[in-house]
N, C-alpha and C. Protein backbone atom coordinates (compact mmCIF):
# COMPACT_ATOMS: atom_id res chain seq x y z
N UNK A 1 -14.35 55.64 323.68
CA UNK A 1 -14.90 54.47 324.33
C UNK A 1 -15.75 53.65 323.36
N UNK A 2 -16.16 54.25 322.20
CA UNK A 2 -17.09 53.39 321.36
C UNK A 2 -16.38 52.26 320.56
N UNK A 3 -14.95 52.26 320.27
CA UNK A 3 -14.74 51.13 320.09
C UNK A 3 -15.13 49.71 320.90
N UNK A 4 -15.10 49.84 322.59
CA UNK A 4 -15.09 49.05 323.47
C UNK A 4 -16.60 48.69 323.48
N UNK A 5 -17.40 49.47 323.58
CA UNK A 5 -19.31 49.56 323.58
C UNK A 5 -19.75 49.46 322.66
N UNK A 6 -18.93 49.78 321.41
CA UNK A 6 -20.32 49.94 320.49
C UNK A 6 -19.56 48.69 319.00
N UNK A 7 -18.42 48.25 319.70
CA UNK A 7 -17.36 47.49 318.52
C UNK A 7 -17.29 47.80 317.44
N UNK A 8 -17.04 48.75 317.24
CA UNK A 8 -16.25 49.98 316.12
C UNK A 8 -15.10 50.27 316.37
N UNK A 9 -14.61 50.18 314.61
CA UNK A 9 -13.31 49.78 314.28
C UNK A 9 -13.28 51.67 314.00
N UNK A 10 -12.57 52.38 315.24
CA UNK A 10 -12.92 53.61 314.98
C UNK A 10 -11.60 53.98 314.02
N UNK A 11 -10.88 54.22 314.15
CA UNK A 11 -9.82 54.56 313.26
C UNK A 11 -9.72 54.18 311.44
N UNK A 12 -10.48 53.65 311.57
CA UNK A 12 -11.10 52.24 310.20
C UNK A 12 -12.33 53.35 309.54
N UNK A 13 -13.13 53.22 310.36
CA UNK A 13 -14.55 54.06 309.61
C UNK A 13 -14.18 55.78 309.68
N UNK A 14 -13.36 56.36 310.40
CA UNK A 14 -12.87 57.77 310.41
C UNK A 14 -12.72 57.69 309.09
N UNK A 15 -11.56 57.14 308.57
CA UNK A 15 -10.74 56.81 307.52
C UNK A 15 -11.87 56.82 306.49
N UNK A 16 -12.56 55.74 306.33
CA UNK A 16 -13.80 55.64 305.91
C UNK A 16 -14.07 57.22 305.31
N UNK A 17 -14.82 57.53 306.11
CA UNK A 17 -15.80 59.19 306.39
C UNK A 17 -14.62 60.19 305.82
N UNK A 18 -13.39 60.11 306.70
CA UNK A 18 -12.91 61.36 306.53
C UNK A 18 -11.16 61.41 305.71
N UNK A 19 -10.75 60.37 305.55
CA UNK A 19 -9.65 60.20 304.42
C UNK A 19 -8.22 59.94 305.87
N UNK A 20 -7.63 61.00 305.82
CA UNK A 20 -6.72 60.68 306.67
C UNK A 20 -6.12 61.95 307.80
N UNK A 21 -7.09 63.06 307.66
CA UNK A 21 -6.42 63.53 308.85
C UNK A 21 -6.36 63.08 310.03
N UNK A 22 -5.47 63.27 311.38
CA UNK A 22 -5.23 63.06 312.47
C UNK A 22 -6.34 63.51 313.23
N UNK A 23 -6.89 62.70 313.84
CA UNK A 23 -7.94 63.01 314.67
C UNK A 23 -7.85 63.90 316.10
N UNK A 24 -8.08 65.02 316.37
CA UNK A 24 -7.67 65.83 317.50
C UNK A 24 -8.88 65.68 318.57
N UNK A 25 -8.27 65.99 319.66
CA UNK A 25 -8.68 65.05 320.79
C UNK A 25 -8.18 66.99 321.64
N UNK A 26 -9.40 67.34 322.29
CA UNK A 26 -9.19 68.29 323.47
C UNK A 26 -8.40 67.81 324.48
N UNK A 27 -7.52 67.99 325.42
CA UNK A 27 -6.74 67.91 326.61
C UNK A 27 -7.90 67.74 327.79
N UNK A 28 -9.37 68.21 328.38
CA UNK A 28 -10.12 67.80 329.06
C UNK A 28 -11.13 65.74 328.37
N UNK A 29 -10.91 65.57 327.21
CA UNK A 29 -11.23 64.93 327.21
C UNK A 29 -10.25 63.39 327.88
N UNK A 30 -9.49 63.95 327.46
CA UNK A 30 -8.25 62.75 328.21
C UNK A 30 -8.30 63.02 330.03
N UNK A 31 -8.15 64.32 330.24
CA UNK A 31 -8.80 63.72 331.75
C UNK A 31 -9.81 62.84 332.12
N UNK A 32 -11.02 63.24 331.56
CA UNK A 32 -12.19 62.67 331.63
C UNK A 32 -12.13 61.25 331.94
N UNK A 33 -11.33 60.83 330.61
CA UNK A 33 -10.91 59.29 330.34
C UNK A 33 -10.04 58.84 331.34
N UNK A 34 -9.10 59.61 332.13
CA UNK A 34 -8.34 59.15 333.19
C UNK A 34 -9.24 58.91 334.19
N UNK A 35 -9.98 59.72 334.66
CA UNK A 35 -11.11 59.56 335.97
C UNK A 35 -11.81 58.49 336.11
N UNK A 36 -12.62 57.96 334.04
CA UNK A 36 -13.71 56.80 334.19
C UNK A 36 -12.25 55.61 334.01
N UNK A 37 -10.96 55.88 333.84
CA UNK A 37 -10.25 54.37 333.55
C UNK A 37 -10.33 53.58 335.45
N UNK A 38 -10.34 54.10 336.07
CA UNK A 38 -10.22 53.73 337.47
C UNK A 38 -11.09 52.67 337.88
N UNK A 39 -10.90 51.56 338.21
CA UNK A 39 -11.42 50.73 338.79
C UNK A 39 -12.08 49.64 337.44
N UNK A 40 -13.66 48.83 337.94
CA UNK A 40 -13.58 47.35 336.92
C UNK A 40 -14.79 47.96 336.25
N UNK A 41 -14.85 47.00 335.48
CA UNK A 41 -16.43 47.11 334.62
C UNK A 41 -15.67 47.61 333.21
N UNK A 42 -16.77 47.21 332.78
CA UNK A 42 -16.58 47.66 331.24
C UNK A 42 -16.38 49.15 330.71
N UNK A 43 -17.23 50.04 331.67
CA UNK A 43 -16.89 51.64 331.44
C UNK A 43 -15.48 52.03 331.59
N UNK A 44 -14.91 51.19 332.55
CA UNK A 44 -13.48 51.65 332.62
C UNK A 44 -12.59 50.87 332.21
N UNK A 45 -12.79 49.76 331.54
CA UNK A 45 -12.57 48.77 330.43
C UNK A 45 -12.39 50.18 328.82
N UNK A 46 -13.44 50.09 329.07
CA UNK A 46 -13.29 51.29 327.34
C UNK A 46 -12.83 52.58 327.90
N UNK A 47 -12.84 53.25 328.69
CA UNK A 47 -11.98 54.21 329.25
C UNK A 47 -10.41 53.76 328.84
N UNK A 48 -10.14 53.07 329.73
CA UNK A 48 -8.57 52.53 329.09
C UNK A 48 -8.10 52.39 327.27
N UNK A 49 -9.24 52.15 327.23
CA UNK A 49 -8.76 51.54 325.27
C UNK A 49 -8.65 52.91 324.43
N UNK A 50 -9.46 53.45 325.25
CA UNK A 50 -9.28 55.08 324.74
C UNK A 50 -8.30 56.12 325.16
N UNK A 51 -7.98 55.35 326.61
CA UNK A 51 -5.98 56.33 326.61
C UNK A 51 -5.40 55.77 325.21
N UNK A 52 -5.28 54.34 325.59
CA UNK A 52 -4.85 53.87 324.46
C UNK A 52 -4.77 54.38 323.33
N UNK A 53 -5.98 54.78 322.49
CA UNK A 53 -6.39 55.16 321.28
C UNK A 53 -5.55 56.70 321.23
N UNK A 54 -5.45 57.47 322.04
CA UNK A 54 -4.98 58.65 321.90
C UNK A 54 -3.82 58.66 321.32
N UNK A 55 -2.66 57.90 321.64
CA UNK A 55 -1.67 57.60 320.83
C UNK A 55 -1.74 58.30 319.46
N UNK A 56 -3.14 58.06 318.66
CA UNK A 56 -3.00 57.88 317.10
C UNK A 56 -3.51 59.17 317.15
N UNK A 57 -3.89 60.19 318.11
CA UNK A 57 -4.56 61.32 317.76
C UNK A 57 -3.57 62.61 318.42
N UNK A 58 -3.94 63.73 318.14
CA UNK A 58 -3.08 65.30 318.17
C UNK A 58 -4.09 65.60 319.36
N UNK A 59 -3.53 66.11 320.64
CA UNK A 59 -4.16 66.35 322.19
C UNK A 59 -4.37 68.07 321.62
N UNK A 60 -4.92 68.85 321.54
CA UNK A 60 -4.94 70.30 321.79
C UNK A 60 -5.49 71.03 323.19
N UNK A 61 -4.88 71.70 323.56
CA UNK A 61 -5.48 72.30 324.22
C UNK A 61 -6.69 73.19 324.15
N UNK A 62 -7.71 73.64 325.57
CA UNK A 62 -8.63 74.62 325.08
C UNK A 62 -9.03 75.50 326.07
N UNK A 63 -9.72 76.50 326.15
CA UNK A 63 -10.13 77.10 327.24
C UNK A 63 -10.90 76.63 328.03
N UNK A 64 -11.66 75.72 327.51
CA UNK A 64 -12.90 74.63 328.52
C UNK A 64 -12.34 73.65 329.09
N UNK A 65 -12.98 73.65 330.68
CA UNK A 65 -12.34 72.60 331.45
C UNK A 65 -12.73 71.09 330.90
N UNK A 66 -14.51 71.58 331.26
CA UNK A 66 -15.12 69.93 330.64
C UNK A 66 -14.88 69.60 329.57
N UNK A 67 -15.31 68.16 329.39
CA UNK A 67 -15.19 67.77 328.30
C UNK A 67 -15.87 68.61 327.33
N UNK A 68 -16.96 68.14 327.28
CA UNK A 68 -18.27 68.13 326.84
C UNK A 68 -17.97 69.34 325.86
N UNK A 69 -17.80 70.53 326.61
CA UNK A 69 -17.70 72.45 326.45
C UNK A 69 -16.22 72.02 325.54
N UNK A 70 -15.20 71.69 326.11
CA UNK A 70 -13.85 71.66 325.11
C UNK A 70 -14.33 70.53 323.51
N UNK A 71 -14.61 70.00 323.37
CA UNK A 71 -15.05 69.07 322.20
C UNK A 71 -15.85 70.15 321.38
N UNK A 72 -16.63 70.81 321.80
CA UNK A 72 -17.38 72.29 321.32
C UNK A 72 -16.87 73.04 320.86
N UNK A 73 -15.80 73.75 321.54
CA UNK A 73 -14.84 74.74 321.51
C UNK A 73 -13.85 74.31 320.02
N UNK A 74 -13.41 72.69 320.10
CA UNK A 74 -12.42 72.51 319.36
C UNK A 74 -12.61 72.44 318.11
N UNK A 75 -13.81 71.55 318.01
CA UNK A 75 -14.88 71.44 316.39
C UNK A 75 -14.77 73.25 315.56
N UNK A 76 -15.34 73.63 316.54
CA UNK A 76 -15.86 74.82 316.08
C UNK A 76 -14.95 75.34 315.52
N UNK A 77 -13.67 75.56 316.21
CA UNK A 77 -12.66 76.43 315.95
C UNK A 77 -11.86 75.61 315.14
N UNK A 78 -12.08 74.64 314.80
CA UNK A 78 -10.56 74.58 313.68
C UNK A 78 -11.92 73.75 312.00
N UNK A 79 -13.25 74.10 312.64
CA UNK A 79 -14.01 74.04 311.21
C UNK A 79 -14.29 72.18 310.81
N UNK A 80 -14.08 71.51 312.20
CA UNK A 80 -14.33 69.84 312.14
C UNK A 80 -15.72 69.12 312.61
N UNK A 81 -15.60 68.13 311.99
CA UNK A 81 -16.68 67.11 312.84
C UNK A 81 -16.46 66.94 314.10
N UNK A 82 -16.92 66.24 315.10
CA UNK A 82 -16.94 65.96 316.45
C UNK A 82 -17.32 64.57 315.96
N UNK A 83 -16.81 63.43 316.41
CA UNK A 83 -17.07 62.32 316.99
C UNK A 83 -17.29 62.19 318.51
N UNK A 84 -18.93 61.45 318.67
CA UNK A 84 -19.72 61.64 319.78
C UNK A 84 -20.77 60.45 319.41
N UNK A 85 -21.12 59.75 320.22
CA UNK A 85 -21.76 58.52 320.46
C UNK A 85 -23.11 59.43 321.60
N UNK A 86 -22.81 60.70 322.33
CA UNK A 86 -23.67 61.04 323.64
C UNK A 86 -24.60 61.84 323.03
N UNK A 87 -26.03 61.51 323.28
CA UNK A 87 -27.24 62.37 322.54
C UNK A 87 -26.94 63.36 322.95
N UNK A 88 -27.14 64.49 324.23
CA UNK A 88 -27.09 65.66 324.54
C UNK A 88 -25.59 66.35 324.02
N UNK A 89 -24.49 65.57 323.94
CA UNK A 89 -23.71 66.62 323.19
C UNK A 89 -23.70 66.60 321.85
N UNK A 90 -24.49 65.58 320.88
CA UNK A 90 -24.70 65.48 320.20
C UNK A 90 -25.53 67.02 319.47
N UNK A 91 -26.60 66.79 320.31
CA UNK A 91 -27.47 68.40 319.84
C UNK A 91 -26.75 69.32 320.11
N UNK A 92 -25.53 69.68 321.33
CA UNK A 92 -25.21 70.95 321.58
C UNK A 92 -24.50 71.42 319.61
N UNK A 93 -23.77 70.49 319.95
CA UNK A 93 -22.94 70.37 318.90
C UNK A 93 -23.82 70.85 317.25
N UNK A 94 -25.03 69.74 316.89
CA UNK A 94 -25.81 70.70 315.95
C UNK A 94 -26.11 71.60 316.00
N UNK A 95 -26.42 72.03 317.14
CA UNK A 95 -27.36 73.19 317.61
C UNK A 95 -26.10 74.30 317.70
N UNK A 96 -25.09 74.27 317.43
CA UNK A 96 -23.75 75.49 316.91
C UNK A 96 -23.70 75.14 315.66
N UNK A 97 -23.73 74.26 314.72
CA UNK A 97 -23.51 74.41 313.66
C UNK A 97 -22.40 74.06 313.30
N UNK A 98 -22.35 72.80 314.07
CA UNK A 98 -20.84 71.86 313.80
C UNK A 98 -21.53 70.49 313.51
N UNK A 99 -20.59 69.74 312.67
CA UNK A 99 -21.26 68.39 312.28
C UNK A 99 -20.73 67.46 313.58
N UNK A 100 -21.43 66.22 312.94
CA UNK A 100 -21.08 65.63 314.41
C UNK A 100 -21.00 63.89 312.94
N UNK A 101 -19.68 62.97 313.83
CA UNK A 101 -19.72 61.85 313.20
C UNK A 101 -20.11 60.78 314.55
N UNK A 102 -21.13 60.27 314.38
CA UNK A 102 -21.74 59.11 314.71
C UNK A 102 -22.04 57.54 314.56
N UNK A 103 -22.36 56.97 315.82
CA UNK A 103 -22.73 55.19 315.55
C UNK A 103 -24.23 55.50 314.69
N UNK A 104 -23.84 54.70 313.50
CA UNK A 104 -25.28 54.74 312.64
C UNK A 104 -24.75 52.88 312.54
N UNK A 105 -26.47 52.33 312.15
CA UNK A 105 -26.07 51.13 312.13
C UNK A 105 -25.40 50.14 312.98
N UNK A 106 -25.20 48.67 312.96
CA UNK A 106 -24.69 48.43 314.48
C UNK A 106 -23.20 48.81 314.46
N UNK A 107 -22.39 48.84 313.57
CA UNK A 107 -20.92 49.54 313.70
C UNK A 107 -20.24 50.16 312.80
N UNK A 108 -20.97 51.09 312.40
CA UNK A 108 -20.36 51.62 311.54
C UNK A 108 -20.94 53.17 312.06
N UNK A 109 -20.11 54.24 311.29
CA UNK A 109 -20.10 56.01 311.91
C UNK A 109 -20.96 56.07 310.52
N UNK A 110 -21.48 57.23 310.95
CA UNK A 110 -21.68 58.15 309.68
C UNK A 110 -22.01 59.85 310.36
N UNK A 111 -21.97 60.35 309.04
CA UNK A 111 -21.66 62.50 309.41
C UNK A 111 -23.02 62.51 309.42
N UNK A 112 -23.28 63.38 310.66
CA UNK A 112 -24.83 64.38 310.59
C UNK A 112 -24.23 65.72 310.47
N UNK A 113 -24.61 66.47 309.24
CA UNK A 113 -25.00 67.86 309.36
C UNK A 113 -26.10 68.53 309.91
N UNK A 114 -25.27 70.09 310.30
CA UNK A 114 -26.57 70.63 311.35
C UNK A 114 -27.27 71.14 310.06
């Protein structure tokens, strides 16, 4: 959704940060995004842009339903950053000892290590 909110050229600054792997995307996070695409407003404005966006990314599955817990699960286990714009999963995420790539500046990402 941070392309839509935060006007980041996300696929652009990944690239940037991280060269060219395929960005993997948990299977609860795309629900998630189905639930907020429903109805008007801008939340479900960037909900949509982000089915969208999935296209360019690898869906994995995980044992966690939520989002939140699967984005955790997935970092961890295959040794990646998390892209996350949300303070509280932000810390879960340091607070295991997974990096996290972030809005630094008005549009541009950058990596926090834990």
């Amino acid at each position: 959704m941070m392309p839509v909110e935060c006007d980041v050229r996300l696929f652009d600054e990944l690239h940037r940060l991280r060269g060219e792997p395929t960005p993997l995307v948990p299977r609860p996070v795309e629900a998630e995004l189905d639930g907020l695409a429903t109805g008007d407003g801008e939340a479900a404005r960037a909900a949509r842009v982000g089915l969208d966006l999935l296209e360019r990314c690898e869906l994995r599955e995980t044992d966690a339903g939520y989002a939140d817990d699967a984005v955790l699960e997935l970092a961890g286990a295959v040794d990646a950053p998390a892209v996350t714009n949300d303070g509280p999963l932000r810390d879960r995420l340091l607070d295991a000892g997974v990096s996290v790539i972030g809005l630094r500046e008005q549009n541009k990402l950058a990596l926090t290590q834990p």
